[in-house]
N, C-alpha and C. Protein backbone atom coordinates (compact mmCIF):
# COMPACT_ATOMS: atom_id res chain seq x y z
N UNK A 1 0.83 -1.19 0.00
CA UNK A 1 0.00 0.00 0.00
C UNK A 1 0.88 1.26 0.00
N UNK A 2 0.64 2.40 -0.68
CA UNK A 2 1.41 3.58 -1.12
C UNK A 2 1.02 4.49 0.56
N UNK A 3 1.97 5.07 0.84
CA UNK A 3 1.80 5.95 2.07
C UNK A 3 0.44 6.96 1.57
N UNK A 4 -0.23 7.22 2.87
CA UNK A 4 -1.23 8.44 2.23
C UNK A 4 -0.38 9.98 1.98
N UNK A 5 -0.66 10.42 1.47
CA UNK A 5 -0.18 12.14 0.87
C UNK A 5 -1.30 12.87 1.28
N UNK A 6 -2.37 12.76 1.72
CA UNK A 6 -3.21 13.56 1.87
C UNK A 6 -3.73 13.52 3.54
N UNK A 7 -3.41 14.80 4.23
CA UNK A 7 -3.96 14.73 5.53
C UNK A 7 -5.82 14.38 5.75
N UNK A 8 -6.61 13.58 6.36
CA UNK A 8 -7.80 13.58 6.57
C UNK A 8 -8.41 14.73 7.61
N UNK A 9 -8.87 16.00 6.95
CA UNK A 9 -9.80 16.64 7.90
C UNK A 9 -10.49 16.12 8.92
N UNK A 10 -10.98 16.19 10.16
CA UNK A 10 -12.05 15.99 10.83
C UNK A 10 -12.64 16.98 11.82
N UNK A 11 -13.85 16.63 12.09
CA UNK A 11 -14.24 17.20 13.69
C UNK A 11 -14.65 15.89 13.94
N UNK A 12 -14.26 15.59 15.23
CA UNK A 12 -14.53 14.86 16.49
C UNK A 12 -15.62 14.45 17.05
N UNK A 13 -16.82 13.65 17.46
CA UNK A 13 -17.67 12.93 18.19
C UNK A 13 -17.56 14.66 18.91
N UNK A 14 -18.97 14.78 19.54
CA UNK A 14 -18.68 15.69 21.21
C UNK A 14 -18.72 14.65 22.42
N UNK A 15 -17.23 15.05 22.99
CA UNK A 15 -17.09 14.18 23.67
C UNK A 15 -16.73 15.11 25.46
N UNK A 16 -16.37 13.97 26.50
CA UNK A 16 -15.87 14.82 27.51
C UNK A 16 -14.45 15.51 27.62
N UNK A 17 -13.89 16.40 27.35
CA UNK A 17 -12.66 17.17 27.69
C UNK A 17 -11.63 16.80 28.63
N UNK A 18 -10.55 16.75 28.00
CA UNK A 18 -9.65 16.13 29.24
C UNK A 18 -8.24 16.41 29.48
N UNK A 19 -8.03 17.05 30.35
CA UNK A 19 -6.05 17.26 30.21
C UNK A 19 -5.71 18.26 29.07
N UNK A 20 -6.30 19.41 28.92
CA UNK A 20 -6.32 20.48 27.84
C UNK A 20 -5.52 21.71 28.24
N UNK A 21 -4.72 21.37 27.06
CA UNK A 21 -3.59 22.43 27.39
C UNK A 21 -3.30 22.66 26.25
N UNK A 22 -4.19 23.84 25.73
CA UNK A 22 -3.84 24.72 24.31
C UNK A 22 -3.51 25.86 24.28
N UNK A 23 -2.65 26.77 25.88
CA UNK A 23 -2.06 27.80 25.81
C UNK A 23 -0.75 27.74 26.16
N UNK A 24 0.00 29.15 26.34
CA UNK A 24 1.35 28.61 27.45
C UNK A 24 2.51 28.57 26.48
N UNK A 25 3.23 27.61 27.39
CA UNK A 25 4.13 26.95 26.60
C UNK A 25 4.08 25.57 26.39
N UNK A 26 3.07 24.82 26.95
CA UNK A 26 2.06 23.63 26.08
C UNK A 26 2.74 22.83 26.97
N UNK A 27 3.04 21.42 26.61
CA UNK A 27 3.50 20.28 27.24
C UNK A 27 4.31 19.94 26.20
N UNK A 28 5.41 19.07 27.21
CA UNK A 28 6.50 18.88 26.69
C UNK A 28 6.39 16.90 26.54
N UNK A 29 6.81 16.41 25.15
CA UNK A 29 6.37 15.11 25.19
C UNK A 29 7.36 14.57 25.31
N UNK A 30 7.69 13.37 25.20
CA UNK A 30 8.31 12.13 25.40
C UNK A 30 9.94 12.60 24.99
N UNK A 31 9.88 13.02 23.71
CA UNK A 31 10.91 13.60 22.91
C UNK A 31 11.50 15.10 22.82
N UNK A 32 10.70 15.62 23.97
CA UNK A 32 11.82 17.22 24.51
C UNK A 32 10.69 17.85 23.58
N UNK A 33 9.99 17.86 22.79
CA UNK A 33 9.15 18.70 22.07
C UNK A 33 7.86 19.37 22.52
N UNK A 34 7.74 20.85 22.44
CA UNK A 34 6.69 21.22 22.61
C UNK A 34 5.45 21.08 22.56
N UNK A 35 4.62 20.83 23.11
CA UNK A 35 3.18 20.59 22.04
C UNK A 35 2.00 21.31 22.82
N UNK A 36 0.68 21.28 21.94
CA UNK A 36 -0.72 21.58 22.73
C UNK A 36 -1.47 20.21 22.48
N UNK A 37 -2.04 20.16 23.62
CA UNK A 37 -3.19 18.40 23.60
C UNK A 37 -4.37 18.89 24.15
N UNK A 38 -4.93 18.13 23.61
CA UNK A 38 -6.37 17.38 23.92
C UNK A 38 -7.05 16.07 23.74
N UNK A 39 -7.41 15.41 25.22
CA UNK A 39 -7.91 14.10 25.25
C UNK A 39 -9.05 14.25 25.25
N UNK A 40 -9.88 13.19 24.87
CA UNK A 40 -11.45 13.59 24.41
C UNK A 40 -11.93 12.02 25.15
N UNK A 41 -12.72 11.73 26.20
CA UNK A 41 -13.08 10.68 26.00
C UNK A 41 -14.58 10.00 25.83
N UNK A 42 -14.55 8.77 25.51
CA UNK A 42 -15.79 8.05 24.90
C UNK A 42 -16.16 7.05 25.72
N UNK A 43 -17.47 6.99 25.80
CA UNK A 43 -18.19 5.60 26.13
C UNK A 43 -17.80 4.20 24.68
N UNK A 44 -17.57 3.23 25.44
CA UNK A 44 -17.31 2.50 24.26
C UNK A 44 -18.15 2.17 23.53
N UNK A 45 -19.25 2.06 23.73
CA UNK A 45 -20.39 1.85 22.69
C UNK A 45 -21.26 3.08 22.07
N UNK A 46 -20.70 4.60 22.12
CA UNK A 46 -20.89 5.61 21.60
C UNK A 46 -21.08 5.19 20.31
N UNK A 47 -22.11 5.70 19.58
CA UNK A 47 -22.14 5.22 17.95
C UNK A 47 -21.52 6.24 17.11
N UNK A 48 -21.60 7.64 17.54
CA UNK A 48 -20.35 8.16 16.68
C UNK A 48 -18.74 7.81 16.84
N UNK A 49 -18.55 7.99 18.21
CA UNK A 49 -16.79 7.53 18.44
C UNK A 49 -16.83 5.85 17.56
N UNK A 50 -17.82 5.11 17.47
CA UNK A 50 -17.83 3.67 16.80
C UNK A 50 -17.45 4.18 15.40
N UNK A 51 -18.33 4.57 14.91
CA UNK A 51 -18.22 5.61 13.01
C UNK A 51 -16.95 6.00 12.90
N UNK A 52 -16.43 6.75 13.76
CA UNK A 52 -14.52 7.60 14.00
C UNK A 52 -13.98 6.25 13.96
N UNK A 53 -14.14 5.28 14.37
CA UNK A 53 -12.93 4.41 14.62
C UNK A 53 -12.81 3.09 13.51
N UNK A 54 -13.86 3.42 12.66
CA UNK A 54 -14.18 2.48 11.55
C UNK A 54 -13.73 3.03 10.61
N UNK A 55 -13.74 4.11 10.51
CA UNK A 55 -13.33 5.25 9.92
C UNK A 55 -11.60 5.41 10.02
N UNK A 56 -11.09 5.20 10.66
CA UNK A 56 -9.61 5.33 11.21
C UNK A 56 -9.24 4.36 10.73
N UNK A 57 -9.40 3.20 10.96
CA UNK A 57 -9.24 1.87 10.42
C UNK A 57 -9.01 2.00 9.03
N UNK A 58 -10.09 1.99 8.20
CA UNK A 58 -10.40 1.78 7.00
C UNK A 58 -9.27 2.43 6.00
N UNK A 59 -8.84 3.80 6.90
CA UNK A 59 -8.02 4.53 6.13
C UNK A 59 -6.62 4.25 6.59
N UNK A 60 -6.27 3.75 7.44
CA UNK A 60 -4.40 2.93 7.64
C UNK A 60 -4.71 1.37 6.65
N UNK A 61 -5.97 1.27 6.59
CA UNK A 61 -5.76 -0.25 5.58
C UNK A 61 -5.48 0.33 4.09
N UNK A 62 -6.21 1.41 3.89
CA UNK A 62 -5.93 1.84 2.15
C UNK A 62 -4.39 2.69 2.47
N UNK A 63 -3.88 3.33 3.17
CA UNK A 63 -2.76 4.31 2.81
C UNK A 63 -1.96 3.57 3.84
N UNK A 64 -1.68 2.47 4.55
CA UNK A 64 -0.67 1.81 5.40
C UNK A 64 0.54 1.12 4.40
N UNK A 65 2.14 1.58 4.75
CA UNK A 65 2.91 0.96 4.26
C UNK A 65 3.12 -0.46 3.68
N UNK A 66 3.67 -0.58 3.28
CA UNK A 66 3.22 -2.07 2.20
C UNK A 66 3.10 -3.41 3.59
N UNK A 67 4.77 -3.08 3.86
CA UNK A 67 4.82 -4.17 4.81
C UNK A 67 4.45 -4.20 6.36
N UNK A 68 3.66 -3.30 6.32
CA UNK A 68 2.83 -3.01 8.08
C UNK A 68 1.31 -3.71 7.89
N UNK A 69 1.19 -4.51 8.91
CA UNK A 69 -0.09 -5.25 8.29
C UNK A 69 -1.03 -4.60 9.04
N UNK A 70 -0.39 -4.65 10.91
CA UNK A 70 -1.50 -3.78 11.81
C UNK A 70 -0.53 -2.32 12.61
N UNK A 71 -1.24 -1.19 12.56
CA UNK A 71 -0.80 0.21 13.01
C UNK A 71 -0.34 0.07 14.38
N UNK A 72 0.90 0.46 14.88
CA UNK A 72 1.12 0.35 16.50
C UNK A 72 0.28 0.96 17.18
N UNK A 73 -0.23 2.29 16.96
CA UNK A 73 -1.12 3.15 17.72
C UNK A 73 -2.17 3.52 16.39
N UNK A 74 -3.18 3.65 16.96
CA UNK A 74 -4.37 4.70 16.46
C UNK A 74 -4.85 5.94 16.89
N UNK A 75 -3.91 6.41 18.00
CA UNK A 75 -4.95 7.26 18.70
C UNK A 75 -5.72 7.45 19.68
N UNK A 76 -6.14 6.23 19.67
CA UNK A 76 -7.47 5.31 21.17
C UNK A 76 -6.64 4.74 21.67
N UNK A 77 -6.88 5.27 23.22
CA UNK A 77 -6.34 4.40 24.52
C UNK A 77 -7.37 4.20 25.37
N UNK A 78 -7.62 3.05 26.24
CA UNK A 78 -8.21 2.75 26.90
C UNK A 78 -7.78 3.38 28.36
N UNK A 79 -9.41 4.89 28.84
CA UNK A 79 -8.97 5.63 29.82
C UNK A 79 -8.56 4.48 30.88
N UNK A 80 -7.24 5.23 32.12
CA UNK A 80 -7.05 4.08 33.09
C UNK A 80 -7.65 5.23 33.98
N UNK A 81 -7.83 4.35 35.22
CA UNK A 81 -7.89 5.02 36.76
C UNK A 81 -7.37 4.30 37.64
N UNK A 82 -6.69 5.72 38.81
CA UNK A 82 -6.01 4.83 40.04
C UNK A 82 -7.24 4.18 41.10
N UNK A 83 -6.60 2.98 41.25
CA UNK A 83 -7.63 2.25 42.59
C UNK A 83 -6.83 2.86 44.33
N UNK A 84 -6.14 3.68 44.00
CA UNK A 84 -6.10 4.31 45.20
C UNK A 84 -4.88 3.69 45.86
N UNK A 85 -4.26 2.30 45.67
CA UNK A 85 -3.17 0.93 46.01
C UNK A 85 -1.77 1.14 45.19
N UNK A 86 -0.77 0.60 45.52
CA UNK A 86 0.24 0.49 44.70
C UNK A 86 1.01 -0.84 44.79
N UNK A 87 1.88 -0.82 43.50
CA UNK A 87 2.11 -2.36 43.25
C UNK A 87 3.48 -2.49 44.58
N UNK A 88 4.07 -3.81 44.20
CA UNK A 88 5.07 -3.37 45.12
C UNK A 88 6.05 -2.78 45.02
N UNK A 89 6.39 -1.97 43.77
CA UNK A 89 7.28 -0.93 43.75
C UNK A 89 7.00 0.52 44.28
N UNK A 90 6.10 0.28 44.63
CA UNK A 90 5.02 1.86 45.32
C UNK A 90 4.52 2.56 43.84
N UNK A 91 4.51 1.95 42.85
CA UNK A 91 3.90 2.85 42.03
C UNK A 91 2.32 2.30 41.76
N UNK A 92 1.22 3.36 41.33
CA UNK A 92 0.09 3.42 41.53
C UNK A 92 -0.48 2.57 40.39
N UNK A 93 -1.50 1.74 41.43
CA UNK A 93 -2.36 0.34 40.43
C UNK A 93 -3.42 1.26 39.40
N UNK A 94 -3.51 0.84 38.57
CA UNK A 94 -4.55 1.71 37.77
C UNK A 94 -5.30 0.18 36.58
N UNK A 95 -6.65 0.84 36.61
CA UNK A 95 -7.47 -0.23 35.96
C UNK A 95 -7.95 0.58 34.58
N UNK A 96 -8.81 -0.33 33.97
CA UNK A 96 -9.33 0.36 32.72
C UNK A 96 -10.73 0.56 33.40
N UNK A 97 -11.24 2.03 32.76
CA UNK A 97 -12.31 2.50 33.34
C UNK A 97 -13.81 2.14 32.58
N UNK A 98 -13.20 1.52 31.27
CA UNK A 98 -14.47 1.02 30.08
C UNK A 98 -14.80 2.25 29.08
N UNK A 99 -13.96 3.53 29.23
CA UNK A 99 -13.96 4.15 28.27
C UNK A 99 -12.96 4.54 27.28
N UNK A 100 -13.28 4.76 26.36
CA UNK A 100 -12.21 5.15 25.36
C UNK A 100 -11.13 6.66 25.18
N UNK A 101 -10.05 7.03 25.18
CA UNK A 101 -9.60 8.67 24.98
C UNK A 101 -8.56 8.33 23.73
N UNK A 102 -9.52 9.66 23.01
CA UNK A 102 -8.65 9.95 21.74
C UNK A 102 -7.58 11.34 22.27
N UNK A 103 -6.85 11.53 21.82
CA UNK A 103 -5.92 12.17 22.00
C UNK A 103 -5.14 13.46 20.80
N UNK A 104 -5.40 14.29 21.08
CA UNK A 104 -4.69 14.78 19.67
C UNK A 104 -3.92 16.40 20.18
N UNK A 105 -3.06 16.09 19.11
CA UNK A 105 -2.12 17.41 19.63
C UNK A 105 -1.27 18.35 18.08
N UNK A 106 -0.42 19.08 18.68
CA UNK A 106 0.23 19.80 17.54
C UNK A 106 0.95 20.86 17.89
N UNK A 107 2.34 21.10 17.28
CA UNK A 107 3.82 21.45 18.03
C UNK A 107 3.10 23.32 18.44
N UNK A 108 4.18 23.60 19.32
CA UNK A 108 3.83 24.98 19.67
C UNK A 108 3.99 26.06 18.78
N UNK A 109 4.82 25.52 18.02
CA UNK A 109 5.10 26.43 17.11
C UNK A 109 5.43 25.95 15.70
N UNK A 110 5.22 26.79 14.75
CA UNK A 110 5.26 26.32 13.00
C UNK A 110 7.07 26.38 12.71
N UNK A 111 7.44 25.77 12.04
CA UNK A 111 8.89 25.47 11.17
C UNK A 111 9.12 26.62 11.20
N UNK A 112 8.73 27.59 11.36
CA UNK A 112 9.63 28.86 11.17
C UNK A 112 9.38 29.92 12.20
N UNK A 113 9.19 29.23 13.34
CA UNK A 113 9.02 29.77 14.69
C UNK A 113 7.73 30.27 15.14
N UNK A 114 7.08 30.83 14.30
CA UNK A 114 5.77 31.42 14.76
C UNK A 114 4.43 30.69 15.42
N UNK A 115 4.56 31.18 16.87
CA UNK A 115 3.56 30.58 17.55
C UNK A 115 2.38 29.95 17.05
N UNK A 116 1.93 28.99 17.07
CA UNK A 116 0.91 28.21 17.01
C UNK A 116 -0.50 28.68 18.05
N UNK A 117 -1.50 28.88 17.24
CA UNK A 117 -2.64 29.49 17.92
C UNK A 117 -3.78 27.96 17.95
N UNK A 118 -3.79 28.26 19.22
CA UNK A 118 -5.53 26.87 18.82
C UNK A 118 -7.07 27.56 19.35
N UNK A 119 -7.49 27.96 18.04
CA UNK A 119 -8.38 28.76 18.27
C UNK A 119 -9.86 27.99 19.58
N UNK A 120 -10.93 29.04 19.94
CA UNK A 120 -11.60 28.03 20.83
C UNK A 120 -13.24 28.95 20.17
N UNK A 121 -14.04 28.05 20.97
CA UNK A 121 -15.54 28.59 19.99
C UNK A 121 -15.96 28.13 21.23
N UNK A 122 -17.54 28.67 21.30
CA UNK A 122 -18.33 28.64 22.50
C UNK A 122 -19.52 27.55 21.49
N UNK A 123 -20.63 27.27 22.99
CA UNK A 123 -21.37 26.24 21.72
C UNK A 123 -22.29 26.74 20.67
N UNK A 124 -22.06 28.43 20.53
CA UNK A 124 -22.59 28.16 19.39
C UNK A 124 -21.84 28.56 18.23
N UNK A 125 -20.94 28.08 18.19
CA UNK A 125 -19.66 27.90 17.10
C UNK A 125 -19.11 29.58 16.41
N UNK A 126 -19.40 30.63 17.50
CA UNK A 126 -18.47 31.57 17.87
C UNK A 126 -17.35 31.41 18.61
N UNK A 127 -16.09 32.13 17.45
CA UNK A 127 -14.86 32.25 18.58
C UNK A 127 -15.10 32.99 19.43
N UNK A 128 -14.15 32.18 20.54
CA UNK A 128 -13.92 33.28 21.79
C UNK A 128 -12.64 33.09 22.69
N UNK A 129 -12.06 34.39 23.25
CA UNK A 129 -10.77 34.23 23.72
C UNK A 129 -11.09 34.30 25.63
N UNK A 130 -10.28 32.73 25.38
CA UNK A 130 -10.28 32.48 26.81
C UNK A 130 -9.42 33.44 27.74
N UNK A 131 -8.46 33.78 27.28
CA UNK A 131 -7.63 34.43 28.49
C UNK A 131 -6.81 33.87 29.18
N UNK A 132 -7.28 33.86 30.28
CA UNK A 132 -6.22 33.50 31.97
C UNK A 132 -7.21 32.17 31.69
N UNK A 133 -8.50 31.56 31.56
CA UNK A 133 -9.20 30.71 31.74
C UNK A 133 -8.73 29.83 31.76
N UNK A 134 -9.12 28.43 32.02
CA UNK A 134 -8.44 27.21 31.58
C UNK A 134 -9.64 25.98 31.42
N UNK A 135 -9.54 24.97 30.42
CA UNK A 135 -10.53 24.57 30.87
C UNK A 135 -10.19 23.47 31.10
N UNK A 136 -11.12 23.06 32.08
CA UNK A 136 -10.72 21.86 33.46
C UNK A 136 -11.69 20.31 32.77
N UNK A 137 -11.23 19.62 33.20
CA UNK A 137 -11.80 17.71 32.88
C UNK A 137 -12.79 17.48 33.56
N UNK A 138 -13.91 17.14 32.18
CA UNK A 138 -15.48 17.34 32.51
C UNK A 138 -15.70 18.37 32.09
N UNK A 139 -15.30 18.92 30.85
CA UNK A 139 -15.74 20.02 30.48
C UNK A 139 -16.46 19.22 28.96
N UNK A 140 -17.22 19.71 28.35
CA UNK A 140 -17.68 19.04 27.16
C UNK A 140 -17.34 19.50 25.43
N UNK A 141 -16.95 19.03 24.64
CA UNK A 141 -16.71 19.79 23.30
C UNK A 141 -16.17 18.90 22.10
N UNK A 142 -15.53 19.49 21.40
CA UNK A 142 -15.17 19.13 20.02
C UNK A 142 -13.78 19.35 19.51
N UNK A 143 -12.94 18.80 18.85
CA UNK A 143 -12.05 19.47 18.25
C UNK A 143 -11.81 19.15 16.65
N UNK A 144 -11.74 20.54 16.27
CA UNK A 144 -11.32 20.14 14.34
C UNK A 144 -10.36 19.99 14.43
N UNK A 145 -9.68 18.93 13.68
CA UNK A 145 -8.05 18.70 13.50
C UNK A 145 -8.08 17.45 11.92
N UNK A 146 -7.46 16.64 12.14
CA UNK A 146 -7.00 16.02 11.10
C UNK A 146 -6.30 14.27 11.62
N UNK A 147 -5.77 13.86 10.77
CA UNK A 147 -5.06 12.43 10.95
C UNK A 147 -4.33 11.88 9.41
N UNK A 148 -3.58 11.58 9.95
CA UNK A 148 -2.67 10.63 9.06
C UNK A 148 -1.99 9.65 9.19
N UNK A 149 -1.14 9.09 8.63
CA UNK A 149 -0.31 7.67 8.77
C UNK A 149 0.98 8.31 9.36
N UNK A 150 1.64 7.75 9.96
CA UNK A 150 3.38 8.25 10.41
C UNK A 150 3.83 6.08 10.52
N UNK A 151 5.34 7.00 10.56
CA UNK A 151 6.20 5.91 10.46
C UNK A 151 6.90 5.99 11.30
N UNK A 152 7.62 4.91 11.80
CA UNK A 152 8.72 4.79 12.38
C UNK A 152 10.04 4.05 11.18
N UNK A 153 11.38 4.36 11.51
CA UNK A 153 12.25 4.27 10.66
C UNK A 153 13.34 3.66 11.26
N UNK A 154 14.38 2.91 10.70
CA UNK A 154 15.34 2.30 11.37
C UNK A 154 16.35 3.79 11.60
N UNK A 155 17.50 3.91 12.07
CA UNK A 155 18.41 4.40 12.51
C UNK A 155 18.79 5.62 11.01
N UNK A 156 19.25 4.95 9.94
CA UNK A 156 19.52 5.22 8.61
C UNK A 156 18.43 6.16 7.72
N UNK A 157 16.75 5.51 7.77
CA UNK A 157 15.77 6.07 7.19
C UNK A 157 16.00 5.40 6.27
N UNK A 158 16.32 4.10 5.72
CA UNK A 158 16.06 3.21 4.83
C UNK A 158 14.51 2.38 5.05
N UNK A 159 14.52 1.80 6.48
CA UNK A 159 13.31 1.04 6.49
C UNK A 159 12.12 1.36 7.30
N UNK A 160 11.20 1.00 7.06
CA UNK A 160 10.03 1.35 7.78
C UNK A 160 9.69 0.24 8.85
N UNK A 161 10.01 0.33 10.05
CA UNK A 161 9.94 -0.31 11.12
C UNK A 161 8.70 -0.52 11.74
N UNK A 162 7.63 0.24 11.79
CA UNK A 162 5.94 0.46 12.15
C UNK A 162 5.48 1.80 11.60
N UNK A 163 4.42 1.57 11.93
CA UNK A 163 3.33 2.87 11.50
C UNK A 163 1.92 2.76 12.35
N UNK A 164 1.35 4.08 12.12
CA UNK A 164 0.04 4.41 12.73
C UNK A 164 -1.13 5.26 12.40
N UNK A 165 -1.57 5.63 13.34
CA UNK A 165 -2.10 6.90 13.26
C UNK A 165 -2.09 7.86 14.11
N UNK A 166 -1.76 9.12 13.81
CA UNK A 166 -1.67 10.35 14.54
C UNK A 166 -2.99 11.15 14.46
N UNK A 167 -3.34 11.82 15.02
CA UNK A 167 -4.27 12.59 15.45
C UNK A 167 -4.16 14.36 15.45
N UNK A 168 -4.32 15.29 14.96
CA UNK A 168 -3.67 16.85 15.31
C UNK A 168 -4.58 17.84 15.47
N UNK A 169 -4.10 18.49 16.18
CA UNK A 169 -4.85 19.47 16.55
C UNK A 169 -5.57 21.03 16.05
N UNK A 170 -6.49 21.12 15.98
CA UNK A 170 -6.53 22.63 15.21
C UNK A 170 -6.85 24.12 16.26
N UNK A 171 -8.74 23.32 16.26
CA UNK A 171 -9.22 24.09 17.34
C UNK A 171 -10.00 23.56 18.04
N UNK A 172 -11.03 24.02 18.92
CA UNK A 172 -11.57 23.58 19.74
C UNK A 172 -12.91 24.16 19.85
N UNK A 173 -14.18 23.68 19.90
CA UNK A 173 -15.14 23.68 20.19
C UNK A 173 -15.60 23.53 22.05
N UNK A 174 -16.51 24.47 22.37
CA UNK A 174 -16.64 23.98 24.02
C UNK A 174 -18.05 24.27 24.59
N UNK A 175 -18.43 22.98 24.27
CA UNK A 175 -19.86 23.44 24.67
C UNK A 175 -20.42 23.32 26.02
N UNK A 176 -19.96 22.87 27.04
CA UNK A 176 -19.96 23.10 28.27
C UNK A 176 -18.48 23.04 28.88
N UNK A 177 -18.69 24.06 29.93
CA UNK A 177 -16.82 24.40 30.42
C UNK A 177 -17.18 24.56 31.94
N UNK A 178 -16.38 23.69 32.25
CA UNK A 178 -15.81 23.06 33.60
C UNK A 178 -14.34 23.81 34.28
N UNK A 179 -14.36 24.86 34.21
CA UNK A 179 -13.61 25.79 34.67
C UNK A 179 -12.27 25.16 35.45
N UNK A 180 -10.83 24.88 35.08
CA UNK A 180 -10.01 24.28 35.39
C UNK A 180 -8.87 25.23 37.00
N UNK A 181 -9.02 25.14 38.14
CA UNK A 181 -8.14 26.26 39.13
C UNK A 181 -7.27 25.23 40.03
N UNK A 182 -6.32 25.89 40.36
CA UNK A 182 -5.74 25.44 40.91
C UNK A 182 -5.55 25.42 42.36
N UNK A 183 -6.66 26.08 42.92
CA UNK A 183 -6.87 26.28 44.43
C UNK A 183 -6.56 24.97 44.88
N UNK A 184 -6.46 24.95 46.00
CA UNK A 184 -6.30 23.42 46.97
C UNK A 184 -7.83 23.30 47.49
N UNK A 185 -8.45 23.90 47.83
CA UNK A 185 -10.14 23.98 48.20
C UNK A 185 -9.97 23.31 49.91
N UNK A 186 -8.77 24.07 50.41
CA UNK A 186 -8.96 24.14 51.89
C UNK A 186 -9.77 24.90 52.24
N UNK A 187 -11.20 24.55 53.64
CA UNK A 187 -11.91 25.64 53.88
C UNK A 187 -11.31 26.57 54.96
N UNK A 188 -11.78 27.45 55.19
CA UNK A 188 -11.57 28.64 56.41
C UNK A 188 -11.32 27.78 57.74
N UNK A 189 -10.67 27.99 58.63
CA UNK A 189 -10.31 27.89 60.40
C UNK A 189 -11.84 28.80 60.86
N UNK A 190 -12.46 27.80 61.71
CA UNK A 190 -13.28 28.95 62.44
C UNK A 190 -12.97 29.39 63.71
N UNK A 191 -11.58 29.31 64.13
CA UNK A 191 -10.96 29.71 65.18
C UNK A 191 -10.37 31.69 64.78
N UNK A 192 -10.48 32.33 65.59
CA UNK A 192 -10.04 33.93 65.05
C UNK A 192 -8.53 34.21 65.29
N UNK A 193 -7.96 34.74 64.75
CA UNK A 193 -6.72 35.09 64.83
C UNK A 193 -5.74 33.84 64.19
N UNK A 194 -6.16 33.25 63.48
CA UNK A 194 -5.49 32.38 62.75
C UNK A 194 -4.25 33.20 61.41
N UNK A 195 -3.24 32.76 60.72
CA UNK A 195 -2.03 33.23 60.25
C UNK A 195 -2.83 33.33 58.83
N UNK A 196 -2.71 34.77 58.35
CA UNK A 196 -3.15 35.28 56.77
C UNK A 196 -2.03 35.74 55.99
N UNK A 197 -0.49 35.43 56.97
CA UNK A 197 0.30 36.18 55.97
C UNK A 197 0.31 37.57 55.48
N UNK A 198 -0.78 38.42 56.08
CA UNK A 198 -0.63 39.86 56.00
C UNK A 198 -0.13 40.70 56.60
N UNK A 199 0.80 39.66 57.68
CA UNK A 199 1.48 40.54 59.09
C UNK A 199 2.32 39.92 59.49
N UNK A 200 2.84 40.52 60.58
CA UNK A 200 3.95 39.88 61.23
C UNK A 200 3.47 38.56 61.99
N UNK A 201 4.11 37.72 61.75
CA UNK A 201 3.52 36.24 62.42
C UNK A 201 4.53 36.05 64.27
N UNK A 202 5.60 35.48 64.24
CA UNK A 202 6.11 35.04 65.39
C UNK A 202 7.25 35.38 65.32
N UNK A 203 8.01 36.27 66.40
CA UNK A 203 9.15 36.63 66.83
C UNK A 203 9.68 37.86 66.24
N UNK A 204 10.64 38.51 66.54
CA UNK A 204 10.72 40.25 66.01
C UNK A 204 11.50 39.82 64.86
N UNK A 205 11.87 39.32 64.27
CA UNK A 205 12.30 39.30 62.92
C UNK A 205 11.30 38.88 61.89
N UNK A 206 10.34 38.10 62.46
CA UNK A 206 9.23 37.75 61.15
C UNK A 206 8.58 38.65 60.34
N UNK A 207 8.35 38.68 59.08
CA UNK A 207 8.02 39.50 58.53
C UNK A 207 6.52 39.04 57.54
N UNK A 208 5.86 39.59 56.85
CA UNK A 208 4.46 39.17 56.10
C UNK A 208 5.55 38.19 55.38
N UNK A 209 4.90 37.22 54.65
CA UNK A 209 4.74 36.22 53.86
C UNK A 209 4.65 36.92 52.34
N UNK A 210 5.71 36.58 51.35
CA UNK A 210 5.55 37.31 50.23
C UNK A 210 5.70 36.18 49.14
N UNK A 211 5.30 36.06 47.65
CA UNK A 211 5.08 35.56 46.91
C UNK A 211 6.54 35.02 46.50
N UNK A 212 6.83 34.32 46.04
CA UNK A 212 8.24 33.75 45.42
C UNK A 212 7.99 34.53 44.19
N UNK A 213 9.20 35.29 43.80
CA UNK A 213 9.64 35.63 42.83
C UNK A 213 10.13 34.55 41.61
């Protein structure tokens, strides 16, 4: 099969929002590279995310390298969650939750430096600029982006070692927003005279509490 040459447009199932980080200086992946993401996830028996993934398929079988029979990745991971336990290395047990997350992303910036914008729309498919906002998991929406085949290559770039599908990012649709903060959501002391950091606390050298520079 001939590699595909042509990126596939899409918009996305509306799905739940997850781990969204399309401002900033984005997240940094596996490979030191910049990026912006968005995880989207699905009930597995969703009949559109079913249509997307028949759909995904169909197109690594017509444009998949000759000698790749099945794609290492598609895209779809099966969401995990922690059970709260850890194995005996102390790291955290995590199960499959029965839903599906697509994933899609795209570098911070274009080949010739210029910032990468990921535009955002409210639900009724007006842009709008978030700001300082962020939006938090459990928020609801869409994203237009695209997909194609990628390869992996031996050392040289003679051979084609695997292939897949990638997922990318454009913009974002948000039709319900789950407001993402970073408070700790400690409540108030109902004891009086408790420490606010607006004053001198204990002993003649203490001074207010000031922000780290």
């Amino acid at each position: 099969m001939a590699k595909s040459t042509t990126i596939q447009k899409m918009i996305t199932p509306k799905g739940e929002l997850q781990w969204v980080n399309i401002s900033g200086e984005g997240k940094q992946n596996m490979s030191g590279r910049w990026q912006y993401v968005v995880s989207i996830a699905y009930d597995k028996d969703d009949e559109e995310y079913l249509a997307l993934r028949e759909q995904v398929a169909k197109f690594f079988e017509e444009n998949r390298p000759r000698k790749v029979k099945k794609p290492k990745s598609t895209g779809f991971y099966p969401e995990m969650a922690k059970t709260g336990e850890t194995d005996e290395d102390g790291e955290p047990i995590r199960v499959e939750t029965g839903r599906i997350i697509l994933s899609l992303k795209t570098g911070t910036t274009w080949p010739d430096g210029t910032p990468t914008v990921v535009k955002t729309y409210n639900s009724k498919g007006n842009e709008v600029q978030l700001g300082a906002l962020k939006v938090g998991n459990g928020s609801i929406g869409q994203v237009s982006g695209a997909y194609d085949i990628y390869t992996t290559r031996t050392p040289d770039g003679k051979t084609i070692v695997d292939a897949g599908v990638t997922f990318y990012l454009n913009s974002v649709k948000i039709s319900k927003l789950i407001e993402y903060t970073d408070e700790a959501g400690f409540d108030a002391d109902e004891d009086d005279g408790g420490w606010t950091g607006e004053e001198n606390w204990t002993g003649d050298e203490a001074t207010a509490a000031k922000p780290r520079l």
